[in-house]
Protein backbone atom coordinates (compact mmCIF):
# COMPACT_ATOMS: atom_id res chain seq x y z
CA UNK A 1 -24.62 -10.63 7.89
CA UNK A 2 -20.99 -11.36 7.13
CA UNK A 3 -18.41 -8.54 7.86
CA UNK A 4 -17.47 -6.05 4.99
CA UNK A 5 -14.06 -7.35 3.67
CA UNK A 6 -11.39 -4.05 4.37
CA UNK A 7 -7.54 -3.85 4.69
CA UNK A 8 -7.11 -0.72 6.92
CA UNK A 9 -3.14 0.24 6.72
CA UNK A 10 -1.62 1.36 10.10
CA UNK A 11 0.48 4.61 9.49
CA UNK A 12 3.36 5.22 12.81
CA UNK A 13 4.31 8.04 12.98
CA UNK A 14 6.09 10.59 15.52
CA UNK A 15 3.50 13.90 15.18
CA UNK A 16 0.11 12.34 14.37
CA UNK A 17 -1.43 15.72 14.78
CA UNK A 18 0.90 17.21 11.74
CA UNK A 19 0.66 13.91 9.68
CA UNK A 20 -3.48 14.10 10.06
CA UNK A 21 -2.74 17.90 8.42
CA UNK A 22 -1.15 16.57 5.49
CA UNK A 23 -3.12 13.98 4.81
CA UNK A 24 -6.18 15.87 5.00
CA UNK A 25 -5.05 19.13 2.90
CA UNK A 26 -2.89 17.55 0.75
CA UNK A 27 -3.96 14.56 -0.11
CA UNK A 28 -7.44 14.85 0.77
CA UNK A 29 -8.29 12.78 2.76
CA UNK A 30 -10.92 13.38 5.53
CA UNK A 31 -11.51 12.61 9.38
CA UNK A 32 -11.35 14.04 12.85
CA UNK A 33 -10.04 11.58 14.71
CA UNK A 34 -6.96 8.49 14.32
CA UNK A 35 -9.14 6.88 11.29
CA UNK A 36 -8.90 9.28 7.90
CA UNK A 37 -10.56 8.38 4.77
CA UNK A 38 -10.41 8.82 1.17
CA UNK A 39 -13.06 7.45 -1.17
CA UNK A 40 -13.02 3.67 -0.33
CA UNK A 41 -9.44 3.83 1.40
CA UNK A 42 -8.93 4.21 5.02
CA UNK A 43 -5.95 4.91 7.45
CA UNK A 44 -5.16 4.31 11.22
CA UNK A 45 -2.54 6.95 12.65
CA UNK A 46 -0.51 5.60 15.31
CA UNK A 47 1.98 6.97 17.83
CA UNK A 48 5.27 6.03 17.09
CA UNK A 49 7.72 5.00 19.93
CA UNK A 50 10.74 6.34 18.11
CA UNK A 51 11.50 7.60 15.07
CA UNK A 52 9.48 4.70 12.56
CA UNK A 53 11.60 4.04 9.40
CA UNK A 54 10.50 1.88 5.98
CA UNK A 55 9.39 -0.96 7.26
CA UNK A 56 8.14 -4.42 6.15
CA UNK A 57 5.05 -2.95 4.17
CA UNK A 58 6.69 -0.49 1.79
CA UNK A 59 3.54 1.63 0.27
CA UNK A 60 0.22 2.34 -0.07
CA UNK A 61 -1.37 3.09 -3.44
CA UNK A 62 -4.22 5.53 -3.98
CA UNK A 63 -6.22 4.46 -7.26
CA UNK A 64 -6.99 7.58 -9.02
CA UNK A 65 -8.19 7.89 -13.20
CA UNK A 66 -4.92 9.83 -14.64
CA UNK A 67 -1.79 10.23 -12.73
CA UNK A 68 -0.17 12.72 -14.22
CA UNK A 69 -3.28 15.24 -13.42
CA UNK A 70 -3.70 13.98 -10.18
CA UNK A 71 0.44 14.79 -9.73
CA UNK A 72 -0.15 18.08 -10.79
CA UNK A 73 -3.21 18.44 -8.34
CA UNK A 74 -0.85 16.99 -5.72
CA UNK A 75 1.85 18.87 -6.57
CA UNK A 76 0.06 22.64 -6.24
CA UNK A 77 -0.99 21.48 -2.33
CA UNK A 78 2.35 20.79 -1.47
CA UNK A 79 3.24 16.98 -2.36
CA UNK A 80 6.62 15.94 -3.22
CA UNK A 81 7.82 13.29 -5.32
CA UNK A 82 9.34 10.20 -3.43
CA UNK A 83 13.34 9.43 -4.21
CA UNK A 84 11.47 5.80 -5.71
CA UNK A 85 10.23 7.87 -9.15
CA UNK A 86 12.12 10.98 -8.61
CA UNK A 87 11.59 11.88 -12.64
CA UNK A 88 8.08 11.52 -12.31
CA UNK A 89 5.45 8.93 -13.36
CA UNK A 90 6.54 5.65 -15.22
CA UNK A 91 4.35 2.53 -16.62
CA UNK A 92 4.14 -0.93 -16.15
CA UNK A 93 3.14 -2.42 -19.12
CA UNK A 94 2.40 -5.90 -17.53
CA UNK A 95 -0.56 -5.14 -15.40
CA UNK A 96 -4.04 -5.81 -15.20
CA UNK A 97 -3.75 -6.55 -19.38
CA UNK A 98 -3.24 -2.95 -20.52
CA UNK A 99 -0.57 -1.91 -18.21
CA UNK A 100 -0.53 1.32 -15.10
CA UNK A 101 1.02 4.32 -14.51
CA UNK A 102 1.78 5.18 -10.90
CA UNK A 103 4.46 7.54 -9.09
CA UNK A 104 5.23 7.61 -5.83
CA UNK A 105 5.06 10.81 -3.57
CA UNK A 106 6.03 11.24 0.35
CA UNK A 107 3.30 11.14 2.51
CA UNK A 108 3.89 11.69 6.42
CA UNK A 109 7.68 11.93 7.83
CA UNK A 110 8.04 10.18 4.43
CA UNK A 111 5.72 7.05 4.45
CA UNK A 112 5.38 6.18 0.60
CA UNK A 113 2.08 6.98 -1.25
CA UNK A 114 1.20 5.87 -4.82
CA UNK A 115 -0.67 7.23 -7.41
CA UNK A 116 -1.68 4.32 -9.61
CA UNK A 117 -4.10 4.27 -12.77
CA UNK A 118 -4.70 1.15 -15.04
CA UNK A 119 -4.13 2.50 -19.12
CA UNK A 120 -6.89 2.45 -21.46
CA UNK A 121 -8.91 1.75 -18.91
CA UNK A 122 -12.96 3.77 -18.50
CA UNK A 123 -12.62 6.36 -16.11
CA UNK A 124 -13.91 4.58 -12.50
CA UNK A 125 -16.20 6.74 -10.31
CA UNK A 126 -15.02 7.47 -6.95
CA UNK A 127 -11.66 7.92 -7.04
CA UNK A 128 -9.73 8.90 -5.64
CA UNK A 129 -9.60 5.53 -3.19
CA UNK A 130 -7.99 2.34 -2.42
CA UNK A 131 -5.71 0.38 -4.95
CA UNK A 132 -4.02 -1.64 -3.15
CA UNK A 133 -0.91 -1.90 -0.33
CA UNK A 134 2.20 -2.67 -1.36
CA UNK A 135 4.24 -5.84 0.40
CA UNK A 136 8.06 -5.88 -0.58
CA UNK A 137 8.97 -10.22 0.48
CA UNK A 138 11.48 -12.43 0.83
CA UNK A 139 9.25 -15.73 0.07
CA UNK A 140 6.71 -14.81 -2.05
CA UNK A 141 4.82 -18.58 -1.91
CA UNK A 142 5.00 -18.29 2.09
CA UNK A 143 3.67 -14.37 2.26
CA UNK A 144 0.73 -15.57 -0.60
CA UNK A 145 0.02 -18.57 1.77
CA UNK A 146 -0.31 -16.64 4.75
CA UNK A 147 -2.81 -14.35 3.35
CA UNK A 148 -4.60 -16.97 1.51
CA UNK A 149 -4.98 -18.70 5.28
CA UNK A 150 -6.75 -15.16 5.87
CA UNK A 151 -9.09 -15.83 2.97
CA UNK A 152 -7.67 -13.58 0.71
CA UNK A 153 -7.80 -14.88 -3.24
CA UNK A 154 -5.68 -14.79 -5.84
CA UNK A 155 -6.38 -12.33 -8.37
CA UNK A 156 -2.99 -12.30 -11.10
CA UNK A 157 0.39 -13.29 -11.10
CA UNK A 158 3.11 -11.53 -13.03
CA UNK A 159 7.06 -11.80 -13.77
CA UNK A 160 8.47 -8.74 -13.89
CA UNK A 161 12.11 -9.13 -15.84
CA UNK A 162 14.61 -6.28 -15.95
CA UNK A 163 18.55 -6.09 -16.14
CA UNK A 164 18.65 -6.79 -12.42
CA UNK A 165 16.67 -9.72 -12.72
CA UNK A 166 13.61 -11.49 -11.99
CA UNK A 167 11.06 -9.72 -9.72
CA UNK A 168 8.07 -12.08 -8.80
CA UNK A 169 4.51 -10.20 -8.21
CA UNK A 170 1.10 -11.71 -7.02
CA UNK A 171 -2.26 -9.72 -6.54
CA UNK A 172 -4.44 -11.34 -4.16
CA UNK A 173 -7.93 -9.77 -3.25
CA UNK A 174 -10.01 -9.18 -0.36
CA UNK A 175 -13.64 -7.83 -1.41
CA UNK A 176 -12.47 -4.94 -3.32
CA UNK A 177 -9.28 -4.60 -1.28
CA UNK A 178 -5.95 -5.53 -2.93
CA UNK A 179 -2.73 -6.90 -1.52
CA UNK A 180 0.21 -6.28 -4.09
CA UNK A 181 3.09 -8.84 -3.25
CA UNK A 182 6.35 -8.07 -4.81
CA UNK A 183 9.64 -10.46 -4.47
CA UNK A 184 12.66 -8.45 -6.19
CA UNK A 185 15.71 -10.19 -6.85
CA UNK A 186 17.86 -8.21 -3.62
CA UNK A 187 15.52 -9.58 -1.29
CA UNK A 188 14.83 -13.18 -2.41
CA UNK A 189 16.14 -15.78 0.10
CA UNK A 190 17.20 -12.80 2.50
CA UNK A 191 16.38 -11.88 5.99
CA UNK A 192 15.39 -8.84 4.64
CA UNK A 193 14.60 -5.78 7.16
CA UNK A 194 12.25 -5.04 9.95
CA UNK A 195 12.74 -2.07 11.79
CA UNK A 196 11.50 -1.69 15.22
CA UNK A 197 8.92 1.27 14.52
CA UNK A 198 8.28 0.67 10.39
CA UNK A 199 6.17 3.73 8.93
CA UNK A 200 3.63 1.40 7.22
CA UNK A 201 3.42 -0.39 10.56
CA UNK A 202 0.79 -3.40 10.10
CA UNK A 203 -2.51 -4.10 8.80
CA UNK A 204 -6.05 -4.34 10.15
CA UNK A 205 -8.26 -6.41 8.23
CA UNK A 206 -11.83 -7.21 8.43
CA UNK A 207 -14.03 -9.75 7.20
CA UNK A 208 -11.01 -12.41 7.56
CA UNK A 209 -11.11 -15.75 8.02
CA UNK A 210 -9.38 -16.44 11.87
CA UNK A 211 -9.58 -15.51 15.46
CA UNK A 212 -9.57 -12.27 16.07
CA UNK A 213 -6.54 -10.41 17.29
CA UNK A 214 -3.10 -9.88 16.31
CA UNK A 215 -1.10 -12.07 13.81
CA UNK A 216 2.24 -11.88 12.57
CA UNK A 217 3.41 -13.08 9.09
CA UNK A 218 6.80 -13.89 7.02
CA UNK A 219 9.48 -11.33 7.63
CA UNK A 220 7.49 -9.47 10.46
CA UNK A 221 4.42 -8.95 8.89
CA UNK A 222 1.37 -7.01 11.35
CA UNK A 223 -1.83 -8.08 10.66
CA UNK A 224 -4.93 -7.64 12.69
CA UNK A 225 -8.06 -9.18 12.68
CA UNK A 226 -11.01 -7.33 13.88
């Protein structure tokens, strides 16, 4: 039987044991050990070396049915809002046909965690869970062909355009996992960043096409086969 297709997001972080607490009583999620859960979302604590900063994988999005109630939820446990929606929720109307909502809160020694719901959309049972992981790039065709080398498929493509310019945005899917590349118009053609010890720090996917083992992808990219 083939392997269930998952993307499993590696969170590094300094004080596992305090980052396992918040993840667990305020954001619900559940597990003992280094893998926590949430509906059909999963996440691998790691021990950071040093002191992990934003890193080439910017965010991970929780898909929930209303954001603003699941904020308020949040909110009354102890989340804070992230300094990327600091007014609170906003919409993208270009998305999945009828638009999302999201905002972004800070999850563990300020890894970024999204609260995304598609607009007009029937309410979707089990949520909260995955929605997909968020992938700031400086080549969008070359990150897109690397994953599509994983067997990942392409699911939408968007052009997002705002007074700073053109940001380029593909969707490309992975059973019912979702990888959200984004190519905004400061990064394109850059070197862009790659800390040593990034929050976000890779990705372990299963059910992927390749050997099995580590991989690395435009602009530093983790990935892990298993």
């Amino acid at each position: 039987m083939p392997a269930a297709q998952t993307i499993i997001p590696e969170l590094a972080v300094t004080d596992p044991a305090a980052a396992r607490a918040m993840l667990c009583a305020t954001f619900g999620f559940t597990g003992a050990g280094d893998l926590l859960t949430l509906g059909t979302q999963s996440i691998a604590l790691l021990q950071a070396s040093a002191a992990p900063a934003h890193g080439r994988i910017d965010h991970l999005a929780l898909a929930v049915n209303d954001v603003d109630a699941s904020l308020a939820a949040l909110t009354a446990r102890g989340a804070r809002l992230d300094s990327t929606t600091p007014d609170g929720p906003q919409d993208i109307a270009e998305f999945w046909g009828t638009g999302v909502r999201y905002v972004f809160l800070r999850g563990p020694e300020g890894a970024r965690i999204e609260l995304c719901a598609r607009r007009n959309a029937a309410p979707r049972d089990g949520l909260p869970g995955h929605d997909h992981i968020g992938i700031p790039s400086t080549d969008i065709a070359a990150t897109a062909a690397f994953f599509a080398g994983l067997g990942l498929a392409p699911l939408a493509a968007v052009t997002l355009t705002r007074e700073d310019g053109d940001t380029h945005v593909r969707f490309l899917g992975h059973g019912p996992h979702v990888v959200e590349l984004y190519e905004p118009p400061h990064l394109r053609g850059t070197t862009g960043t790659n800390p040593a010890t990034a929050l976000w720090h890779g990705l372990r996917l299963t059910g992927a096409t390749g050997p099995k083992g580590p991989l690395q992808g435009p602009d530093g990219l983790r990935v892990t086969l298993l």
